[in-house]
PDB file of N, CA and C in Angstrom:
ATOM      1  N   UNK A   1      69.380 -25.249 -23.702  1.00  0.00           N
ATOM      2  CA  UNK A   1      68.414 -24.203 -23.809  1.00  0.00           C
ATOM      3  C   UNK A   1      67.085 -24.615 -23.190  1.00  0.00           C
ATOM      4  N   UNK A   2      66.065 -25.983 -23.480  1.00  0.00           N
ATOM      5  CA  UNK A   2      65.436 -26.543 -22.770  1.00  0.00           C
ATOM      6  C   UNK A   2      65.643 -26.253 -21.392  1.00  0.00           C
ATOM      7  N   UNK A   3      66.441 -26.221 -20.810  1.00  0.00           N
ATOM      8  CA  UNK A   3      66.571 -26.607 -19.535  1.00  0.00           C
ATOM      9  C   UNK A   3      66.613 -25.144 -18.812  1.00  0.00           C
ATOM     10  N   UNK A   4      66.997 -24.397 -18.984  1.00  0.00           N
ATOM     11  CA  UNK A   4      66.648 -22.608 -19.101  1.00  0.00           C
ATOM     12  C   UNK A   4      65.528 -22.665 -18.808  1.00  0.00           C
ATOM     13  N   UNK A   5      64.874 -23.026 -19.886  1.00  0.00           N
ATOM     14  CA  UNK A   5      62.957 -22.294 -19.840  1.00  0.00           C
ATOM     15  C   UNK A   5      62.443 -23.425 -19.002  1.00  0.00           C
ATOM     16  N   UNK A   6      62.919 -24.039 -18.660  1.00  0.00           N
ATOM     17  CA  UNK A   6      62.029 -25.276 -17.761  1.00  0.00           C
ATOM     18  C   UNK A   6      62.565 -24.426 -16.755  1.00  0.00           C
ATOM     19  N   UNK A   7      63.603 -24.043 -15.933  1.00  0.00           N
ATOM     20  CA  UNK A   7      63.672 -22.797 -14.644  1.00  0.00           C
ATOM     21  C   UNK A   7      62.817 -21.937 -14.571  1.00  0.00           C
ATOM     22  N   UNK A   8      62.967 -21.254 -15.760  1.00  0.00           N
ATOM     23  CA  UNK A   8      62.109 -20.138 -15.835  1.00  0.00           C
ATOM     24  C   UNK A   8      60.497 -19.466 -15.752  1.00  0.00           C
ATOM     25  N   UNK A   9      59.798 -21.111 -16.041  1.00  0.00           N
ATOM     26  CA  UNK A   9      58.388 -21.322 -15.494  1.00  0.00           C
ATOM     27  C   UNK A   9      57.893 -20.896 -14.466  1.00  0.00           C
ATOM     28  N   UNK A  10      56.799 -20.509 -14.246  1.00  0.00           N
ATOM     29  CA  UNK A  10      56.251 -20.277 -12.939  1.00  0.00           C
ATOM     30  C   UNK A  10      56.555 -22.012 -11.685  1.00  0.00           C
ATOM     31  N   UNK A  11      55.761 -22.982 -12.393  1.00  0.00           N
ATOM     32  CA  UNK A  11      55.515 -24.380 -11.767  1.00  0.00           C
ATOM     33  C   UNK A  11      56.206 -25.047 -12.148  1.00  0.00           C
ATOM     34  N   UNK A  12      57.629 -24.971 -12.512  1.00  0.00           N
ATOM     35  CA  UNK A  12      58.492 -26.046 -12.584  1.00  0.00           C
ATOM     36  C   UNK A  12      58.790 -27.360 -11.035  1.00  0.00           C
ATOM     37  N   UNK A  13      59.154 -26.222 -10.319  1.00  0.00           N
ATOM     38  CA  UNK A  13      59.726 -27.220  -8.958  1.00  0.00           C
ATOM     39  C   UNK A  13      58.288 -27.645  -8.261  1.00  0.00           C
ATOM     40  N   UNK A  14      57.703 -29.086  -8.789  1.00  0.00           N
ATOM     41  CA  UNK A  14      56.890 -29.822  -7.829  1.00  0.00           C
ATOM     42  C   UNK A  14      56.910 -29.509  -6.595  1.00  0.00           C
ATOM     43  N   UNK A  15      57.632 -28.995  -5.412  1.00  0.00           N
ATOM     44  CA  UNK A  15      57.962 -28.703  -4.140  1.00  0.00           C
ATOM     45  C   UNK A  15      57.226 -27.342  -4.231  1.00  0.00           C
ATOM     46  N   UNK A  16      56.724 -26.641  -5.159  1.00  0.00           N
ATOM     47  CA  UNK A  16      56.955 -25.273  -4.810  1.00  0.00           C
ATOM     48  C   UNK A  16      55.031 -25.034  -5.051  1.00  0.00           C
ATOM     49  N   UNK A  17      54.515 -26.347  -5.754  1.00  0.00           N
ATOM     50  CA  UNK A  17      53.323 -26.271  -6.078  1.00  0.00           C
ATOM     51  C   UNK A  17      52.473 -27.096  -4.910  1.00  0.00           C
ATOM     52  N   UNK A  18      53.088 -27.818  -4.200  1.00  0.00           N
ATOM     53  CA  UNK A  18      52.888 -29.211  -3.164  1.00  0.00           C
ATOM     54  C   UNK A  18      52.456 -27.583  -1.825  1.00  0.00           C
ATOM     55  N   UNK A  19      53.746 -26.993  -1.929  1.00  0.00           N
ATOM     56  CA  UNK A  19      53.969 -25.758  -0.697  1.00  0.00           C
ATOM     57  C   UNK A  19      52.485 -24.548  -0.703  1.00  0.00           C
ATOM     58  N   UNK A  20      52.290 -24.379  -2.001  1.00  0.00           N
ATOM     59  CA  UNK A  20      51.206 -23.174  -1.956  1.00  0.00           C
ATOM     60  C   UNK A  20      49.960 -23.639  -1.559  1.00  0.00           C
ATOM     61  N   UNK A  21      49.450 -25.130  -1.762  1.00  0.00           N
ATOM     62  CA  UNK A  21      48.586 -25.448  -1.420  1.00  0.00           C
ATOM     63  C   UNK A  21      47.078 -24.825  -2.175  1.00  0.00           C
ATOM     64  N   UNK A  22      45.975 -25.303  -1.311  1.00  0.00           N
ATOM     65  CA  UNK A  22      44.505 -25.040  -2.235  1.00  0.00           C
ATOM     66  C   UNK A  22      44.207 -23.735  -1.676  1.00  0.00           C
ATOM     67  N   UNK A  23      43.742 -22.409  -2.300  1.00  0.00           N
ATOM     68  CA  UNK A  23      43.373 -21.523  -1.869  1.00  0.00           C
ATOM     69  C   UNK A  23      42.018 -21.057  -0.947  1.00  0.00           C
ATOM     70  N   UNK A  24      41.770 -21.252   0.025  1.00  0.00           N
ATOM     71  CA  UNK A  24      40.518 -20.742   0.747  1.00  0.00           C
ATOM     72  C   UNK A  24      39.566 -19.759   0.134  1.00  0.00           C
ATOM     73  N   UNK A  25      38.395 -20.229   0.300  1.00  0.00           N
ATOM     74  CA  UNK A  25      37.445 -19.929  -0.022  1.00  0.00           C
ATOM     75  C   UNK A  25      36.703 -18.192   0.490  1.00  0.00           C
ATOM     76  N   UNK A  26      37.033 -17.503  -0.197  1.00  0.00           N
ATOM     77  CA  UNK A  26      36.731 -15.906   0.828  1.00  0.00           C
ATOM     78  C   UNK A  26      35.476 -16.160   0.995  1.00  0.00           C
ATOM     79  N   UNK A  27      34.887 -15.519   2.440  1.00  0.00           N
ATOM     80  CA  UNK A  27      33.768 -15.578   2.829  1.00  0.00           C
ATOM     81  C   UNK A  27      33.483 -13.705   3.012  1.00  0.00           C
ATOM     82  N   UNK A  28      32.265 -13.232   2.100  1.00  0.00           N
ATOM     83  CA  UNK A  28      32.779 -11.933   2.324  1.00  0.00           C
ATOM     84  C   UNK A  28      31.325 -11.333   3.537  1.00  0.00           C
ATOM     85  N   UNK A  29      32.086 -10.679   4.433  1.00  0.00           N
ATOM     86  CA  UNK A  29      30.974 -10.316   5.469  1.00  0.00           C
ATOM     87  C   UNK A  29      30.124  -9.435   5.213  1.00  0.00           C
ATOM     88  N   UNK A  30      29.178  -9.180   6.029  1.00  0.00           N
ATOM     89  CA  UNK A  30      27.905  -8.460   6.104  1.00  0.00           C
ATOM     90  C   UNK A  30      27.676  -7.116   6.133  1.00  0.00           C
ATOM     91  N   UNK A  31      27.366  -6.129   5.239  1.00  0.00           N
ATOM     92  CA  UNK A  31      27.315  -4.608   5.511  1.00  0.00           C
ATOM     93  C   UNK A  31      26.318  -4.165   5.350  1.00  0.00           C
ATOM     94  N   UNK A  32      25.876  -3.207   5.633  1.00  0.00           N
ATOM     95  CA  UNK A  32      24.348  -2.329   5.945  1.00  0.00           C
ATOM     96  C   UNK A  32      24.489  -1.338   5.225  1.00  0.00           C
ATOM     97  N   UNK A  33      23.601  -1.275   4.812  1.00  0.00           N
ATOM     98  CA  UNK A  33      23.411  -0.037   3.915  1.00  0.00           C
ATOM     99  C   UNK A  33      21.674   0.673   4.218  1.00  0.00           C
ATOM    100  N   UNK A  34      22.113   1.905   4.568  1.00  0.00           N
ATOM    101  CA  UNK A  34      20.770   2.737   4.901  1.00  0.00           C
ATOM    102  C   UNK A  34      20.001   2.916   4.061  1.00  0.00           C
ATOM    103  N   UNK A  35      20.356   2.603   2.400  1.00  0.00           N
ATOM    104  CA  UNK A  35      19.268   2.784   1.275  1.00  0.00           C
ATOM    105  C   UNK A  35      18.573   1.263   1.505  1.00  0.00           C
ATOM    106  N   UNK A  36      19.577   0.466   1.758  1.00  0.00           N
ATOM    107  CA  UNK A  36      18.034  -0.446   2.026  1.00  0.00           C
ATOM    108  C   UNK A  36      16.875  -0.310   2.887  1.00  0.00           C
ATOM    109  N   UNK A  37      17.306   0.224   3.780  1.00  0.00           N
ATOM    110  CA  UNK A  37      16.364   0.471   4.934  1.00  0.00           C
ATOM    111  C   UNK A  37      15.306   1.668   4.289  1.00  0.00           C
ATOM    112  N   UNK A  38      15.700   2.782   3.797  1.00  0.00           N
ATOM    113  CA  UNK A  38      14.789   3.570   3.393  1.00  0.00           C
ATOM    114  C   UNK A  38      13.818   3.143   2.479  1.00  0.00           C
ATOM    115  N   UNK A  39      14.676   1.999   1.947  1.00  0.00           N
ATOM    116  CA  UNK A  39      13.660   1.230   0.288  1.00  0.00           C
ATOM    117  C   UNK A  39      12.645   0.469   0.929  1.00  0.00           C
ATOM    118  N   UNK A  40      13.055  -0.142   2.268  1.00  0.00           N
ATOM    119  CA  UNK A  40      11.797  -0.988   2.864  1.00  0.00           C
ATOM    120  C   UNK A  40      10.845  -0.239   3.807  1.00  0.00           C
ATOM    121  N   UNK A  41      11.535   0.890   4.371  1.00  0.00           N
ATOM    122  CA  UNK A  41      10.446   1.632   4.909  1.00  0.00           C
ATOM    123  C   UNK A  41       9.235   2.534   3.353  1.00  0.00           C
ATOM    124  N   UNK A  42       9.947   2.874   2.306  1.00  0.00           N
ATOM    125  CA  UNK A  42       8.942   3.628   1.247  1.00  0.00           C
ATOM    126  C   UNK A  42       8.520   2.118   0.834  1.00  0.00           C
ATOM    127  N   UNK A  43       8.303   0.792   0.576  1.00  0.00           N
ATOM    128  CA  UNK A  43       7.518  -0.039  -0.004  1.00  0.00           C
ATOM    129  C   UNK A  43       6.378  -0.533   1.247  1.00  0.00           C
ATOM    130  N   UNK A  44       7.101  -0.179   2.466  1.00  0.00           N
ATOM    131  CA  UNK A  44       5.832  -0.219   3.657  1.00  0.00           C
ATOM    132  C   UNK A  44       5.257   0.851   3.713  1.00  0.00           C
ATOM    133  N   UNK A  45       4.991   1.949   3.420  1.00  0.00           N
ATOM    134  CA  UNK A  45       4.408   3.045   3.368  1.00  0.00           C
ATOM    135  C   UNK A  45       3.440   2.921   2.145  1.00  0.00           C
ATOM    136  N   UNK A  46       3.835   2.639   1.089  1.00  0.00           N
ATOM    137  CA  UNK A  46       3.101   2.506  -0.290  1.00  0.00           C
ATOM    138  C   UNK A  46       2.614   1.279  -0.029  1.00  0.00           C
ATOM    139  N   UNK A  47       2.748   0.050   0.816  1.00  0.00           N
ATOM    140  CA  UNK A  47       1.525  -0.923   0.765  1.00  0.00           C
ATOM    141  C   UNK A  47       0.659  -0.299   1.666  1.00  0.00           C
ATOM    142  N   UNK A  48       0.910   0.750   3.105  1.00  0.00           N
ATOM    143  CA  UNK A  48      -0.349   0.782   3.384  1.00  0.00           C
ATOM    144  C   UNK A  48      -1.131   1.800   3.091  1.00  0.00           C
ATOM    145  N   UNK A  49      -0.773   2.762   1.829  1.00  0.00           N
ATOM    146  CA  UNK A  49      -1.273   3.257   1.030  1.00  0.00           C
ATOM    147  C   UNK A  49      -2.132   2.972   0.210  1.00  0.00           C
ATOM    148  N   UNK A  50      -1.868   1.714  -0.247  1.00  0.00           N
ATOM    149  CA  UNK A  50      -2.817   0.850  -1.517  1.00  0.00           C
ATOM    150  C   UNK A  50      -3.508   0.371  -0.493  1.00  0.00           C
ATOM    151  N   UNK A  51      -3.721  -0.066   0.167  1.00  0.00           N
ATOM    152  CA  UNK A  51      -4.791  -0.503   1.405  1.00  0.00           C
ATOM    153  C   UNK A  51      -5.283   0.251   1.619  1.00  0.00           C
ATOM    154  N   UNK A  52      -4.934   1.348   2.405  1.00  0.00           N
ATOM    155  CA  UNK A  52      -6.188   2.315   2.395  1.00  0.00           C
ATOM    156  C   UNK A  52      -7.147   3.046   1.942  1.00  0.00           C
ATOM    157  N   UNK A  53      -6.619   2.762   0.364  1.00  0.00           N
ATOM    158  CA  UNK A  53      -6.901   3.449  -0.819  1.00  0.00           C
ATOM    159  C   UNK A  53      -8.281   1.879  -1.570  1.00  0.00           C
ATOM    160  N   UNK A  54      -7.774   1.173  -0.988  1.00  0.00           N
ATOM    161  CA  UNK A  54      -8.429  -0.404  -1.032  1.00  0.00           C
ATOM    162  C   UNK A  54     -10.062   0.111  -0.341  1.00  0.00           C
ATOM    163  N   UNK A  55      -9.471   0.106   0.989  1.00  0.00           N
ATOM    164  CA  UNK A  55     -10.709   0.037   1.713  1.00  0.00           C
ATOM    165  C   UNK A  55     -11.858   1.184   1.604  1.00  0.00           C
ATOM    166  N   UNK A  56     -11.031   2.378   1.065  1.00  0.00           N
ATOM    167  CA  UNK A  56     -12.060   3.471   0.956  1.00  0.00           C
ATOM    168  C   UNK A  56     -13.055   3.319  -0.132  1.00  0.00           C
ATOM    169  N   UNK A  57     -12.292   2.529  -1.529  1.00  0.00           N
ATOM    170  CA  UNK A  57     -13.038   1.886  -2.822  1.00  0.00           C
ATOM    171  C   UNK A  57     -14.065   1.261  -2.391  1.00  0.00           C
ATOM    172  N   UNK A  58     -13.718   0.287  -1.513  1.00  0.00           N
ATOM    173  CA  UNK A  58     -14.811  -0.944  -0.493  1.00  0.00           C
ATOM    174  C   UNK A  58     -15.830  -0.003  -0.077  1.00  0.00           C
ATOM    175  N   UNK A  59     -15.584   0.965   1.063  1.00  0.00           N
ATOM    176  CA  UNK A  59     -16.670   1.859   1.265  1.00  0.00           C
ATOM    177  C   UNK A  59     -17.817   2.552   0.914  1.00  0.00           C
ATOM    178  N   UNK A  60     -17.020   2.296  -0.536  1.00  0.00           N
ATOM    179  CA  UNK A  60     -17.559   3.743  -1.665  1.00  0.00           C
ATOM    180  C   UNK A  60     -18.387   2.514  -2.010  1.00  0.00           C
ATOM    181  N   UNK A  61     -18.507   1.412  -2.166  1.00  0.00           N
ATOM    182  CA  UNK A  61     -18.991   0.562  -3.468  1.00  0.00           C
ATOM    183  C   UNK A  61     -20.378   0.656  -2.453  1.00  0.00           C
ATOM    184  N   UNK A  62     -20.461   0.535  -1.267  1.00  0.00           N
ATOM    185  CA  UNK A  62     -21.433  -0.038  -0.544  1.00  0.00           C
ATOM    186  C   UNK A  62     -22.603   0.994  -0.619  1.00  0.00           C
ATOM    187  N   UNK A  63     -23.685   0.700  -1.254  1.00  0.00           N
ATOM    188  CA  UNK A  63     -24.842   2.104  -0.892  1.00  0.00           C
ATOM    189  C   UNK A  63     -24.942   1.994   0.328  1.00  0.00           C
ATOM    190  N   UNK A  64     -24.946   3.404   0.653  1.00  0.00           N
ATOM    191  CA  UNK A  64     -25.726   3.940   2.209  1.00  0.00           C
ATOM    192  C   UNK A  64     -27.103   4.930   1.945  1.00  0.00           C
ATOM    193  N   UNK A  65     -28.015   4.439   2.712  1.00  0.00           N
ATOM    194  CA  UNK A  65     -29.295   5.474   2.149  1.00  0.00           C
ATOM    195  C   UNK A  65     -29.045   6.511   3.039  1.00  0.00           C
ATOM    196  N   UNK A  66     -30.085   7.887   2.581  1.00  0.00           N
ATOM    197  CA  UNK A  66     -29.921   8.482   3.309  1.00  0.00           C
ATOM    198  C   UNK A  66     -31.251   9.321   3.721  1.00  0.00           C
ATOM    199  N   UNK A  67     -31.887   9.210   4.999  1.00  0.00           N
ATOM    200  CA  UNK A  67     -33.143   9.273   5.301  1.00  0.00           C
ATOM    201  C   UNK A  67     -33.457  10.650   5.209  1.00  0.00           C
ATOM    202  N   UNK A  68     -34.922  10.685   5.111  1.00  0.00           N
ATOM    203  CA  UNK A  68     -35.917  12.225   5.430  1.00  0.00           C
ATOM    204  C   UNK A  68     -35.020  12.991   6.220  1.00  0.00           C
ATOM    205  N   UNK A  69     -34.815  14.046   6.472  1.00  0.00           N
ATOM    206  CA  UNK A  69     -34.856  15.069   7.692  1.00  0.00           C
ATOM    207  C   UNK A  69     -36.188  14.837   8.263  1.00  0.00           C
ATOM    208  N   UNK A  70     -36.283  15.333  10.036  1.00  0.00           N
ATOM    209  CA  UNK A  70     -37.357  14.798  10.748  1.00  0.00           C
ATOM    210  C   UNK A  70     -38.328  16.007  10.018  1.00  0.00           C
ATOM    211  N   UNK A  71     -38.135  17.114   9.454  1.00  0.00           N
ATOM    212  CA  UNK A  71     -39.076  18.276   9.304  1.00  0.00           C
ATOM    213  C   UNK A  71     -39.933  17.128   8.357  1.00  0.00           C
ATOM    214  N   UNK A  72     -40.002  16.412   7.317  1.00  0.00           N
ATOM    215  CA  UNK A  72     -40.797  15.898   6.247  1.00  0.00           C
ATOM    216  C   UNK A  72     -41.417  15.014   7.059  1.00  0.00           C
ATOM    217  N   UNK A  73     -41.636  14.749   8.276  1.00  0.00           N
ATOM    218  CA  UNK A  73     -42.284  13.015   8.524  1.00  0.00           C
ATOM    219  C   UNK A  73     -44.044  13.736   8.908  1.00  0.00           C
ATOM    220  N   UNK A  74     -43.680  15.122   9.238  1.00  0.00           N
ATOM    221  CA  UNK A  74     -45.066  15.133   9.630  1.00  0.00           C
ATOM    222  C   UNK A  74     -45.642  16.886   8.593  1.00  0.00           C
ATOM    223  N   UNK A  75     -46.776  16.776   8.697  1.00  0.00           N
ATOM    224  CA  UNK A  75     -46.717  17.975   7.177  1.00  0.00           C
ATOM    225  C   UNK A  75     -47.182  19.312   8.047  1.00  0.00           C
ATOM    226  N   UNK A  76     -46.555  20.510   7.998  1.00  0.00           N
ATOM    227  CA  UNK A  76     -46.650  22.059   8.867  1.00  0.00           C
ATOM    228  C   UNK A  76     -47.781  22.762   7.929  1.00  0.00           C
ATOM    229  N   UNK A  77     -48.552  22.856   8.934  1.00  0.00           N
ATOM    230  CA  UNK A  77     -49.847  23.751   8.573  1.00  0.00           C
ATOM    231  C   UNK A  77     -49.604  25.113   9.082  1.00  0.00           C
ATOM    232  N   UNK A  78     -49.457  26.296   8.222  1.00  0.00           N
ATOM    233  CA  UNK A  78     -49.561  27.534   8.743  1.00  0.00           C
ATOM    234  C   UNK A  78     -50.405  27.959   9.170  1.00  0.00           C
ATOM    235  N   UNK A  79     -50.840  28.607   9.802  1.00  0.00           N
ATOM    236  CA  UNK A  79     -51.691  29.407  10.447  1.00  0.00           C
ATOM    237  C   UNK A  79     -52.775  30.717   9.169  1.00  0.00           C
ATOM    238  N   UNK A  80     -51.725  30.943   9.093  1.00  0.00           N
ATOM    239  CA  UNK A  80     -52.693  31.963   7.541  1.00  0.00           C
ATOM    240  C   UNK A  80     -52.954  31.666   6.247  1.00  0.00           C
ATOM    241  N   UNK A  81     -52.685  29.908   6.371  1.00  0.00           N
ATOM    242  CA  UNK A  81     -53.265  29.614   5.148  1.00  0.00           C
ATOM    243  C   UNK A  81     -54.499  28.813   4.737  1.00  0.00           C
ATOM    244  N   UNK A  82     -55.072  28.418   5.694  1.00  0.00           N
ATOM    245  CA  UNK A  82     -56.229  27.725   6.216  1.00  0.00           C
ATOM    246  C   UNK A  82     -57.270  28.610   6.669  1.00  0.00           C
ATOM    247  N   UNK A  83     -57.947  29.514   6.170  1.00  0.00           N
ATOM    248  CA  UNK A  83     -58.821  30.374   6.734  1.00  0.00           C
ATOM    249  C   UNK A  83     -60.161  30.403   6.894  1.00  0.00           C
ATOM    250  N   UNK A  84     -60.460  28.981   6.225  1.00  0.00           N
ATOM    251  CA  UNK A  84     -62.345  28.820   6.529  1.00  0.00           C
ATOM    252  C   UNK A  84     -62.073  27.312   6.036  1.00  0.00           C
ATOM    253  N   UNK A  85     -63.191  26.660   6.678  1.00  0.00           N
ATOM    254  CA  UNK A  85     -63.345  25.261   6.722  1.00  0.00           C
ATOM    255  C   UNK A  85     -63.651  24.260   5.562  1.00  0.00           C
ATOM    256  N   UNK A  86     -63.709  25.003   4.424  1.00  0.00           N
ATOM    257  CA  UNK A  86     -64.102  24.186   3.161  1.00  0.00           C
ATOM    258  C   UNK A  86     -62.074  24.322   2.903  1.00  0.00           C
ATOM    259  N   UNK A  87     -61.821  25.211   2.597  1.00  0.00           N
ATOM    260  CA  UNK A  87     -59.967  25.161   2.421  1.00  0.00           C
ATOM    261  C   UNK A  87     -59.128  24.219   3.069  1.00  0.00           C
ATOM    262  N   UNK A  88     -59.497  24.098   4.427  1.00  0.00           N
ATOM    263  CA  UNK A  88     -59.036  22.964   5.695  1.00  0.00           C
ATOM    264  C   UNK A  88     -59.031  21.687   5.255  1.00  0.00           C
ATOM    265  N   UNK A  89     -60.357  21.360   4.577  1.00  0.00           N
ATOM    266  CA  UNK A  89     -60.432  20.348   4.212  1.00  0.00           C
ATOM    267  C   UNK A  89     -60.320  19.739   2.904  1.00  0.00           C
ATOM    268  N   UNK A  90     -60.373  20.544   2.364  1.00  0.00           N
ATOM    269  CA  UNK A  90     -59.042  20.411   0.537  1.00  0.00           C
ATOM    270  C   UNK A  90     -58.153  20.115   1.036  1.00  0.00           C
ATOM    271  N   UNK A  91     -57.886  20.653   2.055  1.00  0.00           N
ATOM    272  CA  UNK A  91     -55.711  20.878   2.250  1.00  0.00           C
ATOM    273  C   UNK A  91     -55.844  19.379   3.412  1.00  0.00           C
ATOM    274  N   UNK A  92     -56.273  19.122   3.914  1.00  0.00           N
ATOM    275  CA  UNK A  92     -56.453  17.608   4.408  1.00  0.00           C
ATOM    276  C   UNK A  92     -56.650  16.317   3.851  1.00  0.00           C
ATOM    277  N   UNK A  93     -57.205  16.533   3.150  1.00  0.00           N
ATOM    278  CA  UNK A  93     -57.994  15.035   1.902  1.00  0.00           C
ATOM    279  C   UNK A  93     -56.469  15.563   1.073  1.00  0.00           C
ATOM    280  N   UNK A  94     -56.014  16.917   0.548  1.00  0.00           N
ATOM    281  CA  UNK A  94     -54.255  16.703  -0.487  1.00  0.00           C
ATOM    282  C   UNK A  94     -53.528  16.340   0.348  1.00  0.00           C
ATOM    283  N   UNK A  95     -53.508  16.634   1.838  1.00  0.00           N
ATOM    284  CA  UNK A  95     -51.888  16.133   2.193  1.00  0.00           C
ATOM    285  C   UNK A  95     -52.165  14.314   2.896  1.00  0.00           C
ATOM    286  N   UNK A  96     -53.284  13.890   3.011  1.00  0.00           N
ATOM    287  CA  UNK A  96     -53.169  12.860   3.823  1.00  0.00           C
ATOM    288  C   UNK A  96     -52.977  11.694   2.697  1.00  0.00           C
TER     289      UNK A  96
END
């Protein structure tokens, strides 16, 4: 009966385990996939989003003044409001 189930094994016959040898190593090849590509084009889009969004902050932080209009640099005397020479010269000694 022994000798039955010793046949019946997968690895009984030494010859048959010597024959199959070591199994190779699968090497599995290279495939593309277009969601990657879309995932690296939307994380390059959203960095130069945060950058630009960067630099406009930068912009903003910086005061810029912002000057007179040229009408204020020099002071407009109307014509009908100056009508005798003591007034002329109130309104000269206030604006100078």
């Amino acid at each position: 009966m022994i000798e039955n189930f010793d046949k019946l094994s997968l690895h009984s016959d030494s010859s048959h385990h010597s024959q199959q040898g070591i199994p190779k190593i699968t090497k599995p090849n290279p495939f593309h996939l277009h969601t990657e590509e879309r995932g690296l084009e939307k994380e390059k889009l959203f960095t130069l989003q945060i950058l630009q969004k960067q630099l406009e902050e930068e912009k903003a932080r910086i005061p810029k003044a912002n000057p007179y209009p040229y009408s204020t640099d020099y002071p407009v005397m109307p014509p009908n409001l100056c009508r005798n020479k003591a007034q002329s010269q109130r309104l000269s000694t206030w604006i100078a």
